[in-house]
Protein backbone atom coordinates (compact mmCIF):
# COMPACT_ATOMS: atom_id res chain seq x y z
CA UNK A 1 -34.61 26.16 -76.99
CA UNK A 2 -35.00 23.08 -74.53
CA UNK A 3 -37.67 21.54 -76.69
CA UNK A 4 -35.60 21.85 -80.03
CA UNK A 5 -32.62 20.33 -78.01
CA UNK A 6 -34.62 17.76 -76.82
CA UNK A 7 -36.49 17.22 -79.93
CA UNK A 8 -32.92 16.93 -81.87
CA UNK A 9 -32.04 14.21 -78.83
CA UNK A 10 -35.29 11.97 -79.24
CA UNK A 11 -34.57 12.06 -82.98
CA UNK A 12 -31.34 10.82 -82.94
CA UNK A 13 -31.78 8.15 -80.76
CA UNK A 14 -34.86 6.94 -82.33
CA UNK A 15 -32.98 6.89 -85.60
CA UNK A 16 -30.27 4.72 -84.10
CA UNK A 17 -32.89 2.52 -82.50
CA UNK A 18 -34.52 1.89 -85.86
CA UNK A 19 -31.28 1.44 -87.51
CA UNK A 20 -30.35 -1.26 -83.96
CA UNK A 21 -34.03 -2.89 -84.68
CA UNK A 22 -33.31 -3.60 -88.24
CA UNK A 23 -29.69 -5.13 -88.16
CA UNK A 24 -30.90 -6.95 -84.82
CA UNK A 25 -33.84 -8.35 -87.69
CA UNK A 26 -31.09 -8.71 -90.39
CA UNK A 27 -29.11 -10.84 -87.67
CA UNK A 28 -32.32 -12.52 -87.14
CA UNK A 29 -32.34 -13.40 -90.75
CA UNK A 30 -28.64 -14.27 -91.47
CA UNK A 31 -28.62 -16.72 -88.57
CA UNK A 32 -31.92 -18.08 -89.65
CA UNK A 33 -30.68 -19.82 -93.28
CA UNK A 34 -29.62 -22.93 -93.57
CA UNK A 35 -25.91 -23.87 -93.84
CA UNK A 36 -26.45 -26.21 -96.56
CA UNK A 37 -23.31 -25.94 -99.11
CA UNK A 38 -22.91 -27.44 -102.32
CA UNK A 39 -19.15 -28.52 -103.67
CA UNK A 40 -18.89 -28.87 -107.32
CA UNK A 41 -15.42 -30.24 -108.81
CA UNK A 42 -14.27 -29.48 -112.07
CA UNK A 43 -11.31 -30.44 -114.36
CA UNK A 44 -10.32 -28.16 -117.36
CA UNK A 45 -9.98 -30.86 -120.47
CA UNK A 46 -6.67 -29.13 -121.22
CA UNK A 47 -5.24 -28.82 -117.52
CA UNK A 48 -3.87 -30.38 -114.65
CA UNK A 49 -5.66 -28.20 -112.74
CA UNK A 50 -8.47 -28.56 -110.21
CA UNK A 51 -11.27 -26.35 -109.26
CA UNK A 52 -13.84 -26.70 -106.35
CA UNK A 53 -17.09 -24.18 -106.30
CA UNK A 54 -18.78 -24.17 -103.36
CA UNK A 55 -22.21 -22.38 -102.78
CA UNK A 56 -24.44 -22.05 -100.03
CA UNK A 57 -27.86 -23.07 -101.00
CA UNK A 58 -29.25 -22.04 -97.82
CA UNK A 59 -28.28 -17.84 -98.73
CA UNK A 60 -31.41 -18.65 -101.08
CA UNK A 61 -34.09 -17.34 -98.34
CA UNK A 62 -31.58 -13.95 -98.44
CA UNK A 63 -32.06 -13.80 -102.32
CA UNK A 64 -32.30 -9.66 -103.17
CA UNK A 65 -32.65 -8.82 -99.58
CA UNK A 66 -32.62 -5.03 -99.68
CA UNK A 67 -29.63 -4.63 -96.77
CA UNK A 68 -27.85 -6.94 -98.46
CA UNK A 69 -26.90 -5.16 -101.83
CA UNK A 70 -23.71 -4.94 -102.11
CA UNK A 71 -20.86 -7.99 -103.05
CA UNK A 72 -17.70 -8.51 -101.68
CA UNK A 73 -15.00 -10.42 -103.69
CA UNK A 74 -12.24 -11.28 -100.76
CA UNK A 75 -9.32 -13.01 -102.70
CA UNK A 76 -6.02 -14.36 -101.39
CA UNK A 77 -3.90 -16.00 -103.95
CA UNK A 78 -1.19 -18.09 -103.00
CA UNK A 79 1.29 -20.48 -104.79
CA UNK A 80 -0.23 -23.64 -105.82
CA UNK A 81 1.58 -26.57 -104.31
CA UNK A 82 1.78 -27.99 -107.95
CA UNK A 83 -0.42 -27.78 -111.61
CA UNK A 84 -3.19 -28.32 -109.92
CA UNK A 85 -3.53 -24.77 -108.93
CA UNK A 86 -4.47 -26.52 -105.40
CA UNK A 87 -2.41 -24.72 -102.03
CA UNK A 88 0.01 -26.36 -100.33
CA UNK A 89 -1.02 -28.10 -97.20
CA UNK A 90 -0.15 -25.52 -95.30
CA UNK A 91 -1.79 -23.18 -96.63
CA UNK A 92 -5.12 -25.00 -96.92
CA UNK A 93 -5.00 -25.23 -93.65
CA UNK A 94 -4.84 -21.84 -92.95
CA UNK A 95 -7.15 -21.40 -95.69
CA UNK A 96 -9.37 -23.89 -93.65
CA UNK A 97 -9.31 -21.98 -90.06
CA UNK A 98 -10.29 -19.13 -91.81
CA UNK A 99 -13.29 -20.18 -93.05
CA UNK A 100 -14.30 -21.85 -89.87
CA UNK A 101 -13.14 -19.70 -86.87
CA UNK A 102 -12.84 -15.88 -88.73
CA UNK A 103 -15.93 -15.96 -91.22
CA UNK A 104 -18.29 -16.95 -88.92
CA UNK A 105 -17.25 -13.77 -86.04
CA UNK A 106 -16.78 -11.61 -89.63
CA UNK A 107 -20.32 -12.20 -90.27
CA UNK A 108 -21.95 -11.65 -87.06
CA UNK A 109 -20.01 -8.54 -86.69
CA UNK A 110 -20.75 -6.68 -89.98
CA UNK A 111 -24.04 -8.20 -90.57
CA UNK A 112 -22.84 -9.93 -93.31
CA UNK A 113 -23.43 -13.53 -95.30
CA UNK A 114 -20.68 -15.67 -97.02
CA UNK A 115 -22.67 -17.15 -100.34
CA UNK A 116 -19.83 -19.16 -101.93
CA UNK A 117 -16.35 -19.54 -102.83
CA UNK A 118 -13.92 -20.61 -105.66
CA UNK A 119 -11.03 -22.34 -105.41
CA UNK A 120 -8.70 -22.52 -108.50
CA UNK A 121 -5.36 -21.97 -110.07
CA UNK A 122 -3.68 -20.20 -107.25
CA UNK A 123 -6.59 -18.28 -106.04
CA UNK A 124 -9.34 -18.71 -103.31
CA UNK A 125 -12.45 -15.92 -103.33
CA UNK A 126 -14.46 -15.96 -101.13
CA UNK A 127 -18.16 -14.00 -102.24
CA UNK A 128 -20.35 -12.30 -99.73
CA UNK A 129 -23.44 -9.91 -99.06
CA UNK A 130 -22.82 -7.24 -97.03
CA UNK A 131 -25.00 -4.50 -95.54
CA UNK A 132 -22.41 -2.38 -95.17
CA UNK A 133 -18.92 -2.75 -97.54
CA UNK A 134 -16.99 -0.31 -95.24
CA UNK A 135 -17.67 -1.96 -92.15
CA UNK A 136 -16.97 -5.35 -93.45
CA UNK A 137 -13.46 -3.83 -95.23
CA UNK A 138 -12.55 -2.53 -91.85
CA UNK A 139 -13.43 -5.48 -89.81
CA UNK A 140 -11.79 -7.83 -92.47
CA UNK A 141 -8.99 -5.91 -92.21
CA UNK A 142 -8.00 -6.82 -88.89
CA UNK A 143 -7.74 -10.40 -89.78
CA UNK A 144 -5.28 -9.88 -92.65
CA UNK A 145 -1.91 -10.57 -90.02
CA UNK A 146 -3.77 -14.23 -89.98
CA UNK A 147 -3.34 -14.37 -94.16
CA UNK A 148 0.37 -13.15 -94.34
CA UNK A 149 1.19 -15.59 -96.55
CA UNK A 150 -1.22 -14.89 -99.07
CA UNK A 151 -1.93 -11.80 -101.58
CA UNK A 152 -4.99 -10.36 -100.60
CA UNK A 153 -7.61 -8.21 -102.98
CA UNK A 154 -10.52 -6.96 -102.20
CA UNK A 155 -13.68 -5.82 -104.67
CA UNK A 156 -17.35 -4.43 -104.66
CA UNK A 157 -20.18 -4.40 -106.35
CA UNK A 158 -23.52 -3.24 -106.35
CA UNK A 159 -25.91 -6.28 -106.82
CA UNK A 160 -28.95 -5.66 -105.37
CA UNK A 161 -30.57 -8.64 -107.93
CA UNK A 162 -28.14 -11.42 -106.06
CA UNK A 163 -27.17 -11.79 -109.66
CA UNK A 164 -23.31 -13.15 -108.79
CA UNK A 165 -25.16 -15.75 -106.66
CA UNK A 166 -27.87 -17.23 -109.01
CA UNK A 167 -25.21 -17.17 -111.75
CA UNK A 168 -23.03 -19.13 -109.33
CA UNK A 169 -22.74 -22.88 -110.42
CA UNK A 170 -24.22 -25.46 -107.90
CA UNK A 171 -25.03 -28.58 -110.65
CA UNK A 172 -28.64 -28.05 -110.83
């Protein structure tokens, strides 16, 4: 009986060490790219409106990683500050700390790598890769008081291909 305790024991713990070893290699990875972004601005002929694509080019060594499968749409929309579609000023600045101060401790915690955002017509989404979509809702989650003036949505998607990404415009 001690042995099959023991032997249930050892397993578990070498199951969680493997699963440690590979997000502490994932980690590795994520922190390894680049942070080399490309902004592309575009104006509808038949608008007043303004939109900005950003991707980052450096996600590219990532492309299909296998515990990175899964996309994360994280949208806040907001009143546009005129037809531009464009926020208000206060709201790109909150807009603004959020992508500095809470992505960056939202991807180290869930293993996780923004790849680009949109901004247009009242809405900002944010795209990422995600190892694991509940984690990353949950964590996410606690930063919503921060984004109380915007309407927040949240969607995923298998995409194991990084198909969303190399679709993604970046002028080349």
């Amino acid at each position: 009986m001690k042995i099959i305790y023991l032997f249930i024991i050892l397993t578990v713990f070498s199951s969680q060490a493997l699963s440690d070893s590979r997000n502490t290699l994932l980690d590795s990875e994520i922190k390894s790219i680049s942070d080399d972004w490309k902004l592309l601005e575009y104006k509808p002929a038949d608008s007043n409106q303004v939109w900005f694509f950003r991707k980052n080019l450096g996600a590219k060594s990532l492309l299909g990683h296998r515990s990175l499968s899964t996309l994360v749409y994280f949208t806040l929309k907001f009143v546009p500050k005129d037809q531009s579609g464009l926020p208000t000023a206060q709201d790109a600045g909150v807009l603004y700390v959020f992508e500095e101060s809470i992505i960056p401790k939202l991807e180290e915690a869930t293993s996780s790598v923004m790849v680009a955002s949109v901004l247009k017509a009242g809405v900002k989404d944010h795209l990422f890769y995600v190892s694991n979509p509940d984690l990353f809702i949950k964590v996410i989650g606690e930063y919503k008081p921060a984004l109380a003036n915007f309407i927040i949505d949240i969607e995923k998607s298998d995409d194991p291909k990084w198909d969303a990404y190399s679709d993604f415009p970046d002028g080349t």
